[in-house]
N, C-alpha and C. Protein backbone atom coordinates (compact mmCIF):
# COMPACT_ATOMS: atom_id res chain seq x y z
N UNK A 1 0.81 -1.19 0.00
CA UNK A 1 0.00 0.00 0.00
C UNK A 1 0.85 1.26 0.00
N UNK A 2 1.91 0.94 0.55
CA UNK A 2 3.22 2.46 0.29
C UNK A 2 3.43 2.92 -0.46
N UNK A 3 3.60 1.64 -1.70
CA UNK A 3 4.14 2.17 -2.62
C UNK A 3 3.25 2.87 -3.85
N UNK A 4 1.79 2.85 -3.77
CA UNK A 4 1.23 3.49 -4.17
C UNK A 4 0.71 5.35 -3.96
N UNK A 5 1.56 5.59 -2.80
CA UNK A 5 1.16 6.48 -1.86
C UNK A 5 2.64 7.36 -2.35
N UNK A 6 2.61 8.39 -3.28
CA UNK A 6 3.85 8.56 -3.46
C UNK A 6 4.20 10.29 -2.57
N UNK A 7 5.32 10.44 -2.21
CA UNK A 7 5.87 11.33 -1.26
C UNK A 7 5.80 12.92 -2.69
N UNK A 8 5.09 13.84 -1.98
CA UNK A 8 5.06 14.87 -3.37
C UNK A 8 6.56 15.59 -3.43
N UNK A 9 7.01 16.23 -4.76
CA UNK A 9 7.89 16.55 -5.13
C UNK A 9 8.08 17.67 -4.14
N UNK A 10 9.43 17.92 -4.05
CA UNK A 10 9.81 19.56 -3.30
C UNK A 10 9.38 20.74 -4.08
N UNK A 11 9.02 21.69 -2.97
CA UNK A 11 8.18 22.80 -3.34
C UNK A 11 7.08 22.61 -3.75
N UNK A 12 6.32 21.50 -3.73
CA UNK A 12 4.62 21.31 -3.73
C UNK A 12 4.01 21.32 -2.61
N UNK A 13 3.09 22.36 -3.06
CA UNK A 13 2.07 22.33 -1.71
C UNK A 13 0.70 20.98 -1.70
N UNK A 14 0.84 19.93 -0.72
CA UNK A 14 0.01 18.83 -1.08
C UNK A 14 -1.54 19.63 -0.79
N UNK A 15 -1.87 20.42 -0.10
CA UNK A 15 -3.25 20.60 0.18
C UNK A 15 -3.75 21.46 -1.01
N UNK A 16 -2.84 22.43 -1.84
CA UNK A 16 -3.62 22.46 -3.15
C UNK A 16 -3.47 22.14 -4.50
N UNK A 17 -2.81 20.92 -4.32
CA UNK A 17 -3.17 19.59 -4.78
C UNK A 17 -4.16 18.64 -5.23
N UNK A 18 -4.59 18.67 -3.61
CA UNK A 18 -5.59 17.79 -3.11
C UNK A 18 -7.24 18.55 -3.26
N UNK A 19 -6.47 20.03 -3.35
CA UNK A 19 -7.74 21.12 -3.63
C UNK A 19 -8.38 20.41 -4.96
N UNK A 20 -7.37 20.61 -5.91
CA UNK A 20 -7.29 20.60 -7.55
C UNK A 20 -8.13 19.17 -7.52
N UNK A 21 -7.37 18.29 -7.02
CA UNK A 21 -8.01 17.16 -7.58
C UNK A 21 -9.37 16.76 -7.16
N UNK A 22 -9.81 17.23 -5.74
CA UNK A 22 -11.06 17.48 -5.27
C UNK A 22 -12.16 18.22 -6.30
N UNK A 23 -11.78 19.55 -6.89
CA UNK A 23 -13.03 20.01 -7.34
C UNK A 23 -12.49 19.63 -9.25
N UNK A 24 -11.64 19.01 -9.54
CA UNK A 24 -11.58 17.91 -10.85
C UNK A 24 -13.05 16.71 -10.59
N UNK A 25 -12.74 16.14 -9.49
CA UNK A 25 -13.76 15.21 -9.24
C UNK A 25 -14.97 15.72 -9.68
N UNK A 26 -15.21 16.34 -8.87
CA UNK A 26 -16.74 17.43 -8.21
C UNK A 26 -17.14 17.58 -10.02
N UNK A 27 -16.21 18.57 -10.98
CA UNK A 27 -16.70 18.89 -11.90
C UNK A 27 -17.22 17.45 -13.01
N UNK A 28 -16.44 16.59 -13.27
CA UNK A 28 -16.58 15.37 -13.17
C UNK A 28 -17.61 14.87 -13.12
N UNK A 29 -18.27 14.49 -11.81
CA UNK A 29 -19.12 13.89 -11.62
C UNK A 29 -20.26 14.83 -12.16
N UNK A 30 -20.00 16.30 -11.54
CA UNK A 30 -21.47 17.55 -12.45
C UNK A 30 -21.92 17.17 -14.12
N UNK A 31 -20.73 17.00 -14.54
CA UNK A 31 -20.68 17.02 -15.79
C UNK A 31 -21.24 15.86 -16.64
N UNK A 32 -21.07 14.55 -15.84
CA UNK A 32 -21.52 13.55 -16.27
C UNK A 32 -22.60 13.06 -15.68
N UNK A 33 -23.43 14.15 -14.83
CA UNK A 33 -24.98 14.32 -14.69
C UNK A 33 -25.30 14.76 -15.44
N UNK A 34 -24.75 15.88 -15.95
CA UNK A 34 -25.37 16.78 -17.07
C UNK A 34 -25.57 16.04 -18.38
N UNK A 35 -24.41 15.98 -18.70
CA UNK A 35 -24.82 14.32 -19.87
C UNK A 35 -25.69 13.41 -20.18
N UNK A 36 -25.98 12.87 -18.81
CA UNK A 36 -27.30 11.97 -18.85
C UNK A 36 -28.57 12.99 -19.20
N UNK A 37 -28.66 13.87 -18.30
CA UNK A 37 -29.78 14.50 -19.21
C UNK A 37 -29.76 15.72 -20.30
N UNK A 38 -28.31 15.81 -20.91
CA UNK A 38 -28.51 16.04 -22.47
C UNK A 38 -28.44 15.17 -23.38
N UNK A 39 -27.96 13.96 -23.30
CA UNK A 39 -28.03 12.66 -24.13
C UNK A 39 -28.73 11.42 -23.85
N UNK A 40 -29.32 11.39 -22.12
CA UNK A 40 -29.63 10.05 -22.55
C UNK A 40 -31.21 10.29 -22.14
N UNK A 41 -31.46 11.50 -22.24
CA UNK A 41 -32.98 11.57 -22.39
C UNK A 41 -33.67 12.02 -20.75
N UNK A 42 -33.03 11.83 -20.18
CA UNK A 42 -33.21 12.15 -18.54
C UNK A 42 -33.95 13.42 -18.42
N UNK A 43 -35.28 13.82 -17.88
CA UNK A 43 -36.16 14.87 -17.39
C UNK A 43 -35.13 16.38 -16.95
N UNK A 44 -35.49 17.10 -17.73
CA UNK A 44 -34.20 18.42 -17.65
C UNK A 44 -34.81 19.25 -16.16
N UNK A 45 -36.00 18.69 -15.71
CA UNK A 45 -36.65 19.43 -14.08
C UNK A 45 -35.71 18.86 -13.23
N UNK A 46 -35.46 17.95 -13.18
CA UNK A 46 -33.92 17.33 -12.37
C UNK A 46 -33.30 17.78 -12.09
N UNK A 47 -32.25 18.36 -13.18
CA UNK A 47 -31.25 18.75 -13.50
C UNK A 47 -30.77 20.69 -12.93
N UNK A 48 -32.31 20.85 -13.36
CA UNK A 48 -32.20 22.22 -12.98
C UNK A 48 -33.12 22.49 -11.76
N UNK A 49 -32.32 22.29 -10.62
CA UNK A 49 -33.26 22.86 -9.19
C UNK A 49 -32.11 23.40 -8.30
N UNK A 50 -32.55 23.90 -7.45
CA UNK A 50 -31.37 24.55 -6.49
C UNK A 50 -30.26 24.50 -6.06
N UNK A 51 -30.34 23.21 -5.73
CA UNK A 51 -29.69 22.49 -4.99
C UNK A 51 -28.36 22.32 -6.53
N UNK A 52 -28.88 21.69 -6.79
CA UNK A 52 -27.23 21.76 -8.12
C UNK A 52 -27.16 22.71 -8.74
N UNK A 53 -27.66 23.81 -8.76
CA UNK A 53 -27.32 25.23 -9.42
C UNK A 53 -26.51 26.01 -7.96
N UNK A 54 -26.83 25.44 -6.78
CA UNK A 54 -25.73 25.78 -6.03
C UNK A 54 -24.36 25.49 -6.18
N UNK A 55 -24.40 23.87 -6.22
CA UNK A 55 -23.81 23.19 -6.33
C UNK A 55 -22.65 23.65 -7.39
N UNK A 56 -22.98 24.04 -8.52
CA UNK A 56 -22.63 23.94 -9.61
C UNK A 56 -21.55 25.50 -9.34
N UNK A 57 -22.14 26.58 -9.04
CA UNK A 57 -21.55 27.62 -8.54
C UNK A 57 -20.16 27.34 -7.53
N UNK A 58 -20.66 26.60 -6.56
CA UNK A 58 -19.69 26.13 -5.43
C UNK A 58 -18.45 25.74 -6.10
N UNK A 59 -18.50 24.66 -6.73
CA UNK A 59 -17.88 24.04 -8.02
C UNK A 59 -16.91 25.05 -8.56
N UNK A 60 -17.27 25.52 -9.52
CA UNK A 60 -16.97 26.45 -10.01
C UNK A 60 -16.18 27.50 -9.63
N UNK A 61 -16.53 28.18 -8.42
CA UNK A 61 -16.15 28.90 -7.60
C UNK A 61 -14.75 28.59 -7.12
N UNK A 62 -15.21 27.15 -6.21
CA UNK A 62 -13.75 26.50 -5.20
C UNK A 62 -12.69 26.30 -6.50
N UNK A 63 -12.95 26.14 -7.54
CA UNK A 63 -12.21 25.83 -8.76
C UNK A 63 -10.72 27.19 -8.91
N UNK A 64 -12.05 27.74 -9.20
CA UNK A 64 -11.52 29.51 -10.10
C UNK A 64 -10.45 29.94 -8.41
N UNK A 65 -11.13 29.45 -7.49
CA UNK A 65 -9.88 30.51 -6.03
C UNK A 65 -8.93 29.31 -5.85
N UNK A 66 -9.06 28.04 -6.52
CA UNK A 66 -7.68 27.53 -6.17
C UNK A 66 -7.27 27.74 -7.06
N UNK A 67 -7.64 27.77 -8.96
CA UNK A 67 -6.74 27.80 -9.56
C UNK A 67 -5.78 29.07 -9.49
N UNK A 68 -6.24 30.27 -8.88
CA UNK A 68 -5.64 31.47 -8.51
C UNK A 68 -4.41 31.57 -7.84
N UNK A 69 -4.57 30.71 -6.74
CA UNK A 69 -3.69 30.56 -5.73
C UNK A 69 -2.33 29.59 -6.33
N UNK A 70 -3.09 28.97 -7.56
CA UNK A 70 -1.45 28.35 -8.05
C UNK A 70 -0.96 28.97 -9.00
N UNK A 71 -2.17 29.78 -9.74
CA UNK A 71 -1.40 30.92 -11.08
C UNK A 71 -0.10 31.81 -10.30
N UNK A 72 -0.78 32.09 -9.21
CA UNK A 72 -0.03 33.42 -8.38
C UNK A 72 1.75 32.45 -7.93
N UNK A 73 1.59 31.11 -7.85
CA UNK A 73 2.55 30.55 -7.03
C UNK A 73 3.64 29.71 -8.66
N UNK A 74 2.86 30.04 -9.57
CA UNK A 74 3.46 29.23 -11.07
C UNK A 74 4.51 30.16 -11.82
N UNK A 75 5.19 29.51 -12.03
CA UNK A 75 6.77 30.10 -12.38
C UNK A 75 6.52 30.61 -13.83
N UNK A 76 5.96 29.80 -14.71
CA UNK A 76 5.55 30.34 -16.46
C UNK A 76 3.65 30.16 -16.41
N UNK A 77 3.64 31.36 -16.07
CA UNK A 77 2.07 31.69 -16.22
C UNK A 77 1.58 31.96 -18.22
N UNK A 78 2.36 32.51 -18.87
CA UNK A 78 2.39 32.34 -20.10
C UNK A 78 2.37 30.95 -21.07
N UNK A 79 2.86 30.16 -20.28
CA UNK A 79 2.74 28.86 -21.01
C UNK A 79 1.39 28.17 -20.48
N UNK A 80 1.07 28.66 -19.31
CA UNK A 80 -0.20 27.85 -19.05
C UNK A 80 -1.06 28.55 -19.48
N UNK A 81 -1.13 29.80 -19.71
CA UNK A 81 -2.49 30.66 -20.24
C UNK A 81 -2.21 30.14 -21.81
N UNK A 82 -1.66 30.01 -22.42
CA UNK A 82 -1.64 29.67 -23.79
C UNK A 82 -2.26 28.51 -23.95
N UNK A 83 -1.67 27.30 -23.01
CA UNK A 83 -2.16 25.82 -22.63
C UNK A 83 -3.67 25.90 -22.97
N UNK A 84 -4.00 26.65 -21.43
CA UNK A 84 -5.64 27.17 -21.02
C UNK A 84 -6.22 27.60 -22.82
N UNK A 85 -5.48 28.61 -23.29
CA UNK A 85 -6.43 29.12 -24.13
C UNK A 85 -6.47 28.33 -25.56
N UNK A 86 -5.89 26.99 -25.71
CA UNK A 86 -5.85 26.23 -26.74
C UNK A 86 -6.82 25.13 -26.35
N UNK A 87 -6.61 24.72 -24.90
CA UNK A 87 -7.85 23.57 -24.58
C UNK A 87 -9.17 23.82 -24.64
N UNK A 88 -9.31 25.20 -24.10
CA UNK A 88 -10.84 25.72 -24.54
C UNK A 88 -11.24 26.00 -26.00
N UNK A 89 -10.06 26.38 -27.03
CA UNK A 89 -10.64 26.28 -28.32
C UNK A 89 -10.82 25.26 -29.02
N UNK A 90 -10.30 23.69 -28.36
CA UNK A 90 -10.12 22.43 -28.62
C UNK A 90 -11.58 22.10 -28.33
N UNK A 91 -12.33 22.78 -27.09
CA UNK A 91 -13.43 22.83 -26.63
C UNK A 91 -14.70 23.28 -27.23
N UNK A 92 -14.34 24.03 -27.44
CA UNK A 92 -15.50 24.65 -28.66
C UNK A 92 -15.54 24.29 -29.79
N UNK A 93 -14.16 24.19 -30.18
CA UNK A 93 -14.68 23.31 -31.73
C UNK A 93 -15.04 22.22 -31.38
N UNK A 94 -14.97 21.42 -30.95
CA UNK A 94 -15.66 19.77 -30.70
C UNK A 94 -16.98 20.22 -30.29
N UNK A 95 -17.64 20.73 -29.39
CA UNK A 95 -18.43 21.25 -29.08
C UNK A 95 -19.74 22.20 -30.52
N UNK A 96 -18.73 22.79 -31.16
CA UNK A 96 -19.37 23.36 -31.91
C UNK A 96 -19.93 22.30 -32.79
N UNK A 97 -19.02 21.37 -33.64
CA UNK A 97 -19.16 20.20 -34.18
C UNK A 97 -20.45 19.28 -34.04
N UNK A 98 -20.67 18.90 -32.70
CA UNK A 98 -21.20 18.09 -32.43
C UNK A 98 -23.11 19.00 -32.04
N UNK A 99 -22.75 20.45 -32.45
CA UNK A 99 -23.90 21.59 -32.70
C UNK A 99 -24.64 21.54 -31.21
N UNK A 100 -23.86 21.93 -30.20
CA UNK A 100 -24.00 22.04 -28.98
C UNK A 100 -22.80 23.10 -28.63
N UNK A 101 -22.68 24.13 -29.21
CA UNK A 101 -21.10 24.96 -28.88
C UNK A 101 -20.94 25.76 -27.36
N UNK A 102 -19.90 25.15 -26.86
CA UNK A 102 -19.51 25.96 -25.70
C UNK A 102 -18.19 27.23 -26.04
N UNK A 103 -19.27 28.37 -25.93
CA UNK A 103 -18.55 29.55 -26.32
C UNK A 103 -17.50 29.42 -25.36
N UNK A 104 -18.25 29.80 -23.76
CA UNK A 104 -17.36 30.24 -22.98
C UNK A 104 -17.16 29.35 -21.78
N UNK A 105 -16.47 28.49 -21.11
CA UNK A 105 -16.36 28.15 -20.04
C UNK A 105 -15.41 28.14 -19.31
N UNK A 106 -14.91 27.56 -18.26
CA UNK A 106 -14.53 27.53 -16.74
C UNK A 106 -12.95 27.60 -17.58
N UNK A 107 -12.52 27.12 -18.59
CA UNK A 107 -11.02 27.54 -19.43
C UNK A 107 -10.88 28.34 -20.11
N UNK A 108 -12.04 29.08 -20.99
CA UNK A 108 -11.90 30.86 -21.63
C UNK A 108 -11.61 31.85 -19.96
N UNK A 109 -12.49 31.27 -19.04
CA UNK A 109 -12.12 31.96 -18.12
C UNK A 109 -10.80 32.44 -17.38
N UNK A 110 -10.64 31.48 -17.24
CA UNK A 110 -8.97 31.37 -16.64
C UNK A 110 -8.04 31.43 -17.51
């Protein structure tokens, strides 16, 4: 079981890390609710009630203030905003393609 458990590199902070990979999950799992009821036919009253439009904000939110906290702590912020701004156009065109286009999301943002 140790050896799966690996010791993080020097100069990593493990708790926002553990942030990142926490609201990766979170979006994750949102996302592949959302799916079921844009593709597999699932009642869209579900989908849209409080409780996950909170949710979804929260998400979102805890996302955008950790990714902040590592832009501010990242040595080539230029290579990752370029990164960022090629995956979201990777995003939209597939998106657009498939005639469901996501103009703007959580990676035009950042």
């Amino acid at each position: 079981m140790r050896k799966l458990i690996k010791k993080a590199s020097p100069g990593r902070i493990e708790i926002l890390d553990g942030a990142r990979g926490f609201t990766i999950i979170l979006m994750i799992i949102y996302h592949f609710m959302y799916d079921l009821y844009a593709f597999a036919g699932l009642p869209y009253e579900n989908m849209y009630n409080p409780m996950l439009n909170a949710l979804q904000k929260f998400i979102a939110g805890l996302f955008i203030f950790v990714s902040g906290i590592c832009c501010r702590l990242s040595r080539n912020n230029l290579r990752r905003g370029i990164e960022l701004l090629v995956c979201g156009a990777v995003i939209t065109a597939v998106t657009w393609l498939m005639g469901m286009p996501a103009w703007f999301g959580i990676l035009h943002f950042l």
